[in-house]
PDB file of N, CA and C in Angstrom:
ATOM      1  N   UNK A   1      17.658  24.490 -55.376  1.00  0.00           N
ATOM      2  CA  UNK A   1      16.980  23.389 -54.715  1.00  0.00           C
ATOM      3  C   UNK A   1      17.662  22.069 -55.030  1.00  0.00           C
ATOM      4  N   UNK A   2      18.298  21.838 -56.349  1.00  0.00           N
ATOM      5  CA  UNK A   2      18.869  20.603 -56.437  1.00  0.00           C
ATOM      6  C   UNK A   2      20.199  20.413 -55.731  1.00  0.00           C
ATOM      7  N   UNK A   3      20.641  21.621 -55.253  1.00  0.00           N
ATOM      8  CA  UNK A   3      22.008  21.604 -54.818  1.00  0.00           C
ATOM      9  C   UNK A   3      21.548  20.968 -53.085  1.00  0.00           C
ATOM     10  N   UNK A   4      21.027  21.421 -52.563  1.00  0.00           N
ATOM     11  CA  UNK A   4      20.277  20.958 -51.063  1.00  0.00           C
ATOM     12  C   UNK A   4      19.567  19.742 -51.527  1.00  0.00           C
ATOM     13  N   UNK A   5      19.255  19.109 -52.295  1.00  0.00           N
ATOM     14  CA  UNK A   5      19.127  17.813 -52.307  1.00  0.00           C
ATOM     15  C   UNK A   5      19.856  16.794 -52.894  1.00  0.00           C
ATOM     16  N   UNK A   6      21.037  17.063 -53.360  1.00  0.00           N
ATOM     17  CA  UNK A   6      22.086  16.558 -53.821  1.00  0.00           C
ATOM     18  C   UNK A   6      22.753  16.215 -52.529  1.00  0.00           C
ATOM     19  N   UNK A   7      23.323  17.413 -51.455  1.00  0.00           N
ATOM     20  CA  UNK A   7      24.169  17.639 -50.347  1.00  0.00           C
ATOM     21  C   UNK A   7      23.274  16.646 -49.218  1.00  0.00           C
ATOM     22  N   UNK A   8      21.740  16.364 -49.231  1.00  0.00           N
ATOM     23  CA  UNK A   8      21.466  15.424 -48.767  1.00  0.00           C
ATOM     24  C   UNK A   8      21.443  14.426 -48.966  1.00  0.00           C
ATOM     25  N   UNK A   9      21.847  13.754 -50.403  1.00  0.00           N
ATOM     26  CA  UNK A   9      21.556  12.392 -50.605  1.00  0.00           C
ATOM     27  C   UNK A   9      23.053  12.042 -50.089  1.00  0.00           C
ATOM     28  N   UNK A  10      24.123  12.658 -50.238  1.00  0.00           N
ATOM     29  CA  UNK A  10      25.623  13.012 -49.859  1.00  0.00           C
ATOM     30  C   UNK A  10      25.128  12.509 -48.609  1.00  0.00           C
ATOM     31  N   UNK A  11      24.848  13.486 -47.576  1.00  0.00           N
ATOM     32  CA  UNK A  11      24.727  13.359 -46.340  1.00  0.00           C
ATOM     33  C   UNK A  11      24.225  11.805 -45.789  1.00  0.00           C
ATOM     34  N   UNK A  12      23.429  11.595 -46.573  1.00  0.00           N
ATOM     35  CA  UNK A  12      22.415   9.890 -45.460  1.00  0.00           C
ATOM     36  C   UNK A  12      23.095   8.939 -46.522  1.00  0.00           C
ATOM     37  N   UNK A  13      24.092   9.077 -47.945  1.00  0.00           N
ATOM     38  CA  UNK A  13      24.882   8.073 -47.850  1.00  0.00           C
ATOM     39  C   UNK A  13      26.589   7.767 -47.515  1.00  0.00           C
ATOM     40  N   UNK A  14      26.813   8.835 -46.912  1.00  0.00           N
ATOM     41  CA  UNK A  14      28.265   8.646 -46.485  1.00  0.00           C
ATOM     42  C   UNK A  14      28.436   8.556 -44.899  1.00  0.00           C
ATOM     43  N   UNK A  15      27.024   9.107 -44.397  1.00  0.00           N
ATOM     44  CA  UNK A  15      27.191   8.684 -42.774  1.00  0.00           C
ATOM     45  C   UNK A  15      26.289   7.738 -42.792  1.00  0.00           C
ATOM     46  N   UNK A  16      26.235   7.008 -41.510  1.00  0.00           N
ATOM     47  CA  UNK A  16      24.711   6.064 -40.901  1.00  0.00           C
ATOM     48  C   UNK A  16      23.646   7.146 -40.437  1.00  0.00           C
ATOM     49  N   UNK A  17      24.336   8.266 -40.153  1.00  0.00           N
ATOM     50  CA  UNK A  17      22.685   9.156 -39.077  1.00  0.00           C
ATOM     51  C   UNK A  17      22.494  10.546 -40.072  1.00  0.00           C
ATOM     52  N   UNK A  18      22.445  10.252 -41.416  1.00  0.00           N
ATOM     53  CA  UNK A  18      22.102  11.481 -42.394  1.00  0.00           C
ATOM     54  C   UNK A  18      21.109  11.907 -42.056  1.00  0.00           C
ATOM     55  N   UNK A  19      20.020  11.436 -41.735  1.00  0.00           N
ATOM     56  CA  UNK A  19      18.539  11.447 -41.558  1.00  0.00           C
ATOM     57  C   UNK A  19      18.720  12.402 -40.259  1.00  0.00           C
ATOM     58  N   UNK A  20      19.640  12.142 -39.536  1.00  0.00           N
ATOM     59  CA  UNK A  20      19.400  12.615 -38.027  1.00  0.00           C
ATOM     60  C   UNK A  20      19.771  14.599 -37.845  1.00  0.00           C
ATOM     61  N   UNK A  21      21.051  14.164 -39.071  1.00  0.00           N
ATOM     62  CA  UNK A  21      21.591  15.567 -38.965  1.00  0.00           C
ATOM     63  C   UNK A  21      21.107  16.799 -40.256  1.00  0.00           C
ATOM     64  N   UNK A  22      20.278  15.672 -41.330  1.00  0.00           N
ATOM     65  CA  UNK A  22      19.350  16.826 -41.614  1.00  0.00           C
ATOM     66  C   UNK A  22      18.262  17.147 -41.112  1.00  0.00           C
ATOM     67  N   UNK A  23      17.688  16.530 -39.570  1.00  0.00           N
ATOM     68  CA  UNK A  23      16.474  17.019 -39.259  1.00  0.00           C
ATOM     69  C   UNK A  23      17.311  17.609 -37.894  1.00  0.00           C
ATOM     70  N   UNK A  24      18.124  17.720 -37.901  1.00  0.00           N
ATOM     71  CA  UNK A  24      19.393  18.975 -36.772  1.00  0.00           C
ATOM     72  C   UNK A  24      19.376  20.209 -37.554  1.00  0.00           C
ATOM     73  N   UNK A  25      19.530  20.120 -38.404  1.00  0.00           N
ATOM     74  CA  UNK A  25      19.923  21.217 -39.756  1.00  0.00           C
ATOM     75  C   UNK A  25      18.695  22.381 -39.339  1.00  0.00           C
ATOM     76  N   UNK A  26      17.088  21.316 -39.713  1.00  0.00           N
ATOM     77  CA  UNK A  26      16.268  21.838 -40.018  1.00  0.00           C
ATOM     78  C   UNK A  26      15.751  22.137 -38.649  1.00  0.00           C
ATOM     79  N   UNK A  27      15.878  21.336 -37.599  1.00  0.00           N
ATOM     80  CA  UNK A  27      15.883  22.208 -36.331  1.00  0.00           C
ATOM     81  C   UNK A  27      16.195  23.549 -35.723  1.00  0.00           C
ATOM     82  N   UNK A  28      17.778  23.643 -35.921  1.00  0.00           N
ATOM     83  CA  UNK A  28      18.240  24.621 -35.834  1.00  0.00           C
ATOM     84  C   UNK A  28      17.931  25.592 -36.783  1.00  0.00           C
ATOM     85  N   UNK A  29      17.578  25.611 -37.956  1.00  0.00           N
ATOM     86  CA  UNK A  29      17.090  26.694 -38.485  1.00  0.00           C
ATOM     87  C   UNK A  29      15.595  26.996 -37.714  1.00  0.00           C
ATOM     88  N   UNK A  30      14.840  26.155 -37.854  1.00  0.00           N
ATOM     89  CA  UNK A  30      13.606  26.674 -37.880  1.00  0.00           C
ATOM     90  C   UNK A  30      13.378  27.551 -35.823  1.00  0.00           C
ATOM     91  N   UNK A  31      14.567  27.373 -35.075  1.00  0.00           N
ATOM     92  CA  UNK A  31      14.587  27.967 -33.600  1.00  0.00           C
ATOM     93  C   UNK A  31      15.250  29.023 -33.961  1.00  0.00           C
ATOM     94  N   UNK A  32      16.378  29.249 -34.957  1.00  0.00           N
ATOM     95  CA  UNK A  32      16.435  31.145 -35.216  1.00  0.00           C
ATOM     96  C   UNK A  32      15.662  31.765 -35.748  1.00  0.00           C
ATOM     97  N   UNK A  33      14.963  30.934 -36.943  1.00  0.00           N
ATOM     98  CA  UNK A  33      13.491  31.937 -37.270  1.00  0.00           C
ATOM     99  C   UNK A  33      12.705  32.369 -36.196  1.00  0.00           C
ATOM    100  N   UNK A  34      12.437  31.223 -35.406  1.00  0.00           N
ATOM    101  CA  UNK A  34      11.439  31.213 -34.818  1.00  0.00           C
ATOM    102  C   UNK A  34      11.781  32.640 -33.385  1.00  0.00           C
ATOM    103  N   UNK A  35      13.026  32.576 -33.042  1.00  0.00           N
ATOM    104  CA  UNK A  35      13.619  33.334 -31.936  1.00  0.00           C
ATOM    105  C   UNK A  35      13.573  34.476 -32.800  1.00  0.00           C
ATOM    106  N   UNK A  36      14.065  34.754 -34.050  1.00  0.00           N
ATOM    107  CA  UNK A  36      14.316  35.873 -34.507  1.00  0.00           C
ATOM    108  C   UNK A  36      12.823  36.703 -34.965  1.00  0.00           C
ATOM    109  N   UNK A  37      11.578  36.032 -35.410  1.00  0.00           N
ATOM    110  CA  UNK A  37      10.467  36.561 -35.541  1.00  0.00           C
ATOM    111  C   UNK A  37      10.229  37.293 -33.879  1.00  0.00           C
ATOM    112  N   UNK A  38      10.413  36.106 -33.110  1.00  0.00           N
ATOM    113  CA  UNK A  38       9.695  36.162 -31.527  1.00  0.00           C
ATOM    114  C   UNK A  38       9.883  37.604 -31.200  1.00  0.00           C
ATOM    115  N   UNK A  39      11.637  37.749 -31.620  1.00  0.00           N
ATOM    116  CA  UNK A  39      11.853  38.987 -30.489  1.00  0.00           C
ATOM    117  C   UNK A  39      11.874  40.257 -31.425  1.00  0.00           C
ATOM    118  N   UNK A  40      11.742  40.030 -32.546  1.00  0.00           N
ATOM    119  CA  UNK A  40      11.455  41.036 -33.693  1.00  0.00           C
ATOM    120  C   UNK A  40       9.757  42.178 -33.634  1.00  0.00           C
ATOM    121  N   UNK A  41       8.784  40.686 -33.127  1.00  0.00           N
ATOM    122  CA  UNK A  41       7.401  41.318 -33.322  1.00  0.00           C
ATOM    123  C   UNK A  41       7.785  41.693 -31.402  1.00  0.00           C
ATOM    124  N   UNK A  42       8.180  41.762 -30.323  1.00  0.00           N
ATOM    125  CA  UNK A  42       8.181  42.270 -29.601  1.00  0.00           C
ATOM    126  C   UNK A  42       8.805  43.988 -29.135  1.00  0.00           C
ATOM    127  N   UNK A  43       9.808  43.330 -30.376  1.00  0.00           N
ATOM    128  CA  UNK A  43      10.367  45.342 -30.424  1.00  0.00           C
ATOM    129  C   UNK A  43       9.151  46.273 -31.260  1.00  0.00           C
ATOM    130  N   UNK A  44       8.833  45.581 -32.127  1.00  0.00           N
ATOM    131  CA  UNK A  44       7.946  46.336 -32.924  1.00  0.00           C
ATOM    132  C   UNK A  44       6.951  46.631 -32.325  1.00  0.00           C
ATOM    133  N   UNK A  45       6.509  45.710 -31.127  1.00  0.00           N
ATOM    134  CA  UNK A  45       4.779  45.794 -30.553  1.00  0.00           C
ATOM    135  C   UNK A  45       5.579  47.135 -29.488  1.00  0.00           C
ATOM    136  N   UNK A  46       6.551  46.968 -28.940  1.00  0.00           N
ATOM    137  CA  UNK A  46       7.129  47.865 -27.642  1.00  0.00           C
ATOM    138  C   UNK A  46       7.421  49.510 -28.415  1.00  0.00           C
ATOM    139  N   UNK A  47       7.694  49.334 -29.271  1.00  0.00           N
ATOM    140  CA  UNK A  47       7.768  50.625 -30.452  1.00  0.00           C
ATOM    141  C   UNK A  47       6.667  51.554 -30.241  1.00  0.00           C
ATOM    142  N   UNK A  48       5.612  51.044 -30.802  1.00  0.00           N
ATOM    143  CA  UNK A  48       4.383  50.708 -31.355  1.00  0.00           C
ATOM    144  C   UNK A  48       3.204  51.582 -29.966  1.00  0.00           C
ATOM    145  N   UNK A  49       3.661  51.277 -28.931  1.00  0.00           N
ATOM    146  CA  UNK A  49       3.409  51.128 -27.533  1.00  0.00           C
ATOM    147  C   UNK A  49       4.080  52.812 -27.126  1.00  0.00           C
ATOM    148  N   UNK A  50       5.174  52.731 -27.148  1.00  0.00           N
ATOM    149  CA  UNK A  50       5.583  53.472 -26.663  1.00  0.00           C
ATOM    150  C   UNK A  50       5.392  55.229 -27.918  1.00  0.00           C
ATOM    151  N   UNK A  51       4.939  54.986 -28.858  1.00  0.00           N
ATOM    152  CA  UNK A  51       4.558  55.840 -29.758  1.00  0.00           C
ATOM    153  C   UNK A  51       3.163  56.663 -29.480  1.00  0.00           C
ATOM    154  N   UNK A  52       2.607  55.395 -28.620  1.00  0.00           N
ATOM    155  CA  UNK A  52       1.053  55.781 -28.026  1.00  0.00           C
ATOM    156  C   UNK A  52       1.115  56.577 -26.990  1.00  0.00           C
ATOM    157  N   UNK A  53       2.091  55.978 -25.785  1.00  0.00           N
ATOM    158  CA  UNK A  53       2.215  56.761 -24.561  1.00  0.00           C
ATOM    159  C   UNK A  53       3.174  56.493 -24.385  1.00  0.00           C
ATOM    160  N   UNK A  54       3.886  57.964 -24.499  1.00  0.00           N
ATOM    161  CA  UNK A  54       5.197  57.610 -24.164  1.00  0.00           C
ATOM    162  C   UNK A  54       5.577  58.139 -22.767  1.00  0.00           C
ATOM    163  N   UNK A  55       5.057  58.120 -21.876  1.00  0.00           N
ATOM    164  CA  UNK A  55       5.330  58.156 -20.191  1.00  0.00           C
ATOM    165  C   UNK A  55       5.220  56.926 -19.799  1.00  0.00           C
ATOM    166  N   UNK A  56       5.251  55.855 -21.149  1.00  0.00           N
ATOM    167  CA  UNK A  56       5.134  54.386 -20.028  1.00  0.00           C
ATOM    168  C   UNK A  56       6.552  53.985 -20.481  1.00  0.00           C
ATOM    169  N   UNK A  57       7.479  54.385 -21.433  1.00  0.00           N
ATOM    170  CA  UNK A  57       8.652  54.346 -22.292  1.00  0.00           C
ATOM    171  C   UNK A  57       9.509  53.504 -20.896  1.00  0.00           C
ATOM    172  N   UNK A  58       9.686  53.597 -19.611  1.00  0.00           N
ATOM    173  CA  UNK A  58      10.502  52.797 -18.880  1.00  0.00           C
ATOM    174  C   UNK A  58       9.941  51.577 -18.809  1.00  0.00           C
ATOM    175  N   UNK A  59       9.196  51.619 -18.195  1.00  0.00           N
ATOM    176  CA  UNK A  59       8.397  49.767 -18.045  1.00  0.00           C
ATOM    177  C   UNK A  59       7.981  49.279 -18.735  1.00  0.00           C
ATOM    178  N   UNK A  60       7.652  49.540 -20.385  1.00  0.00           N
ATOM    179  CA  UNK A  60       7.396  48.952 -21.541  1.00  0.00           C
ATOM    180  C   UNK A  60       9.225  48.475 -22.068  1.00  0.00           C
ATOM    181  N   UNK A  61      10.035  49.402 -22.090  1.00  0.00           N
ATOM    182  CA  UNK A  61      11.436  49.027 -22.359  1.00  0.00           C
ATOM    183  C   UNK A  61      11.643  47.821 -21.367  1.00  0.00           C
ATOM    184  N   UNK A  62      11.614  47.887 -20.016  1.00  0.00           N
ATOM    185  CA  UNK A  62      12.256  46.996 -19.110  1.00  0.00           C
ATOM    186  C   UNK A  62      10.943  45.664 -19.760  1.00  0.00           C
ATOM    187  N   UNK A  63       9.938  45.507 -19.536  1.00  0.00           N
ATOM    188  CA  UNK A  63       9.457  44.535 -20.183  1.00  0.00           C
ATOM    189  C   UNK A  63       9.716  43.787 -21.318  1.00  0.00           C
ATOM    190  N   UNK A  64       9.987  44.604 -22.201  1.00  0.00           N
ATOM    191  CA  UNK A  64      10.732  44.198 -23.887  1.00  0.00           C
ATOM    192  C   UNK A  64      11.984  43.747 -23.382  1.00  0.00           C
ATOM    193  N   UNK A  65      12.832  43.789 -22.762  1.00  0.00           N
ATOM    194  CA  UNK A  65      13.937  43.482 -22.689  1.00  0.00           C
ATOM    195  C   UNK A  65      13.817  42.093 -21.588  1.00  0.00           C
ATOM    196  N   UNK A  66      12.968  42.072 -21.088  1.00  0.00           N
ATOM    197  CA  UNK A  66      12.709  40.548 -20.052  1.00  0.00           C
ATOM    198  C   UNK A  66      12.223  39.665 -21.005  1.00  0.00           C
ATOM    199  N   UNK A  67      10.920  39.994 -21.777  1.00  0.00           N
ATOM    200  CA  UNK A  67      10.491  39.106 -22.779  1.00  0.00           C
ATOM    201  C   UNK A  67      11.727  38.686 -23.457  1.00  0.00           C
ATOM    202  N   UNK A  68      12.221  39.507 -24.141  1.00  0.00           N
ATOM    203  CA  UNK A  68      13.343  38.974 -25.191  1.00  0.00           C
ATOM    204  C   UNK A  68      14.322  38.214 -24.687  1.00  0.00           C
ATOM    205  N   UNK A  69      14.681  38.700 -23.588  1.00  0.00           N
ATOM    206  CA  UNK A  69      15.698  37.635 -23.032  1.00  0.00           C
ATOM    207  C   UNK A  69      15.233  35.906 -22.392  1.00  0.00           C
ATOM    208  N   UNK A  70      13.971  35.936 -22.293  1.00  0.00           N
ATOM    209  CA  UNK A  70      13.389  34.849 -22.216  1.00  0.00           C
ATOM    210  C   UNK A  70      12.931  34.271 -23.682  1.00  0.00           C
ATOM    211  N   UNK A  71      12.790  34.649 -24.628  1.00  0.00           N
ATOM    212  CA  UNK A  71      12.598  33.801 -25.767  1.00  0.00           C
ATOM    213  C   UNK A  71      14.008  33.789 -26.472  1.00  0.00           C
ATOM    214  N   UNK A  72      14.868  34.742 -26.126  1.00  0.00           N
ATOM    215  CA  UNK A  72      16.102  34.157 -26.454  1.00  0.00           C
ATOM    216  C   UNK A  72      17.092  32.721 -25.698  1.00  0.00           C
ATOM    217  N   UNK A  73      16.406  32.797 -24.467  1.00  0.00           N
ATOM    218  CA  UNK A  73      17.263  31.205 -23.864  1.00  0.00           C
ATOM    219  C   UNK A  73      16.421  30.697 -23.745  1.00  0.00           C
ATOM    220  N   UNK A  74      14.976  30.561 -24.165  1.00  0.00           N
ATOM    221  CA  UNK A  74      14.171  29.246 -24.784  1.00  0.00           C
ATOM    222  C   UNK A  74      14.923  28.669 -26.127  1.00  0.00           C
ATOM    223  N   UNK A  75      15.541  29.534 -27.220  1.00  0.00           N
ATOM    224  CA  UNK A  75      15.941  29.358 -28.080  1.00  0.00           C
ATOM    225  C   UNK A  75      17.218  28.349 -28.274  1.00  0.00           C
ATOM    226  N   UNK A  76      18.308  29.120 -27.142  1.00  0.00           N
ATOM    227  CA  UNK A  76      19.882  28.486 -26.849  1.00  0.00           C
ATOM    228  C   UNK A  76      19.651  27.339 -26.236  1.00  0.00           C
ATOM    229  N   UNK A  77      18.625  26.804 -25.382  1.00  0.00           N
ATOM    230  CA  UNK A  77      17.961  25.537 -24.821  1.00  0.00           C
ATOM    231  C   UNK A  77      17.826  24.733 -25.807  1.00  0.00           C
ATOM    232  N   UNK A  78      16.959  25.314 -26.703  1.00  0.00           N
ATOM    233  CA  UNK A  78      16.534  24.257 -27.886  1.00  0.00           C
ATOM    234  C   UNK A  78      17.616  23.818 -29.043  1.00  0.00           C
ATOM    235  N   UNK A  79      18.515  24.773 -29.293  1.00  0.00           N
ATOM    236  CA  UNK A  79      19.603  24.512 -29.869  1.00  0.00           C
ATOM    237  C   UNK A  79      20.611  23.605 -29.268  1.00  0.00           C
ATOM    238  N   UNK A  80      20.961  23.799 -27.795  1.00  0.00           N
ATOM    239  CA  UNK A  80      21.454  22.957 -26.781  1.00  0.00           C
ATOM    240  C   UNK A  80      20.971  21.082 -27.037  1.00  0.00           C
ATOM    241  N   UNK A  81      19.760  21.540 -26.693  1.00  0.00           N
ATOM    242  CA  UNK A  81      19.534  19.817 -26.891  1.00  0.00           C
ATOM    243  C   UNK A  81      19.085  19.480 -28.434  1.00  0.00           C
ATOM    244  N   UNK A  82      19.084  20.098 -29.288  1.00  0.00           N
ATOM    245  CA  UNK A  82      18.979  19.829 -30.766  1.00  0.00           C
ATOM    246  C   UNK A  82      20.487  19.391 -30.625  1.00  0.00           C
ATOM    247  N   UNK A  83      21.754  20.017 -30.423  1.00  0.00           N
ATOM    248  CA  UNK A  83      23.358  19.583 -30.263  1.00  0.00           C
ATOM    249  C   UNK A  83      23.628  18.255 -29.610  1.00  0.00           C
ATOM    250  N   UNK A  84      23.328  18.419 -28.395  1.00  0.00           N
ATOM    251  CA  UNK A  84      23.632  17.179 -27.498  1.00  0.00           C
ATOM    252  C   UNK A  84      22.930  16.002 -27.287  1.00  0.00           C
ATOM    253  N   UNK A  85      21.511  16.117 -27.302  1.00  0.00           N
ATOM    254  CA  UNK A  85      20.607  14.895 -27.277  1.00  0.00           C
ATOM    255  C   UNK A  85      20.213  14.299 -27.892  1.00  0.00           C
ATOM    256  N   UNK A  86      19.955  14.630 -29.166  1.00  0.00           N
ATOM    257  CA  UNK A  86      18.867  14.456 -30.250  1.00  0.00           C
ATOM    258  C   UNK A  86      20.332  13.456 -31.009  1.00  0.00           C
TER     259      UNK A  86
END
């Protein structure tokens, strides 16, 4: 812990926008958790699902795989403008 707050006091006194790019830092982490839980509890729920009945095993797969790909480029969005805008 002192080493990450050392590397920040580094950070907001050798640039002007330290402040900016440790709350980039903490952005971008907290959108792969957040993407990586998202599409984690969706395989598990589609698992889970398909363990119950498995004659639904196509349209529960094709669903899991639409979900995920939609909380995965909610994710690359948010990283996008965490990069470029912010």
């Amino acid at each position: 812990m002192n080493g990450i707050l050392t590397l920040a006091q580094e950070t907001v006194t050798t640039t002007g926008d330290g402040l900016v790019t440790i709350g980039k830092g903490i952005g971008f982490g907290l959108t792969v958790l957040g993407g990586g839980l998202g599409i984690g509890n969706i395989g598990a729920n589609a698992v889970q699902s398909i363990a119950r009945q498995p004659e639904a095993a196509g349209p529960i797969g094709t669903n899991m795989i639409i979900a995920a790909a939609l909380i995965e480029g909610l994710a690359v969005i948010s990283m996008v403008l965490l990069a470029f805008v912010v």
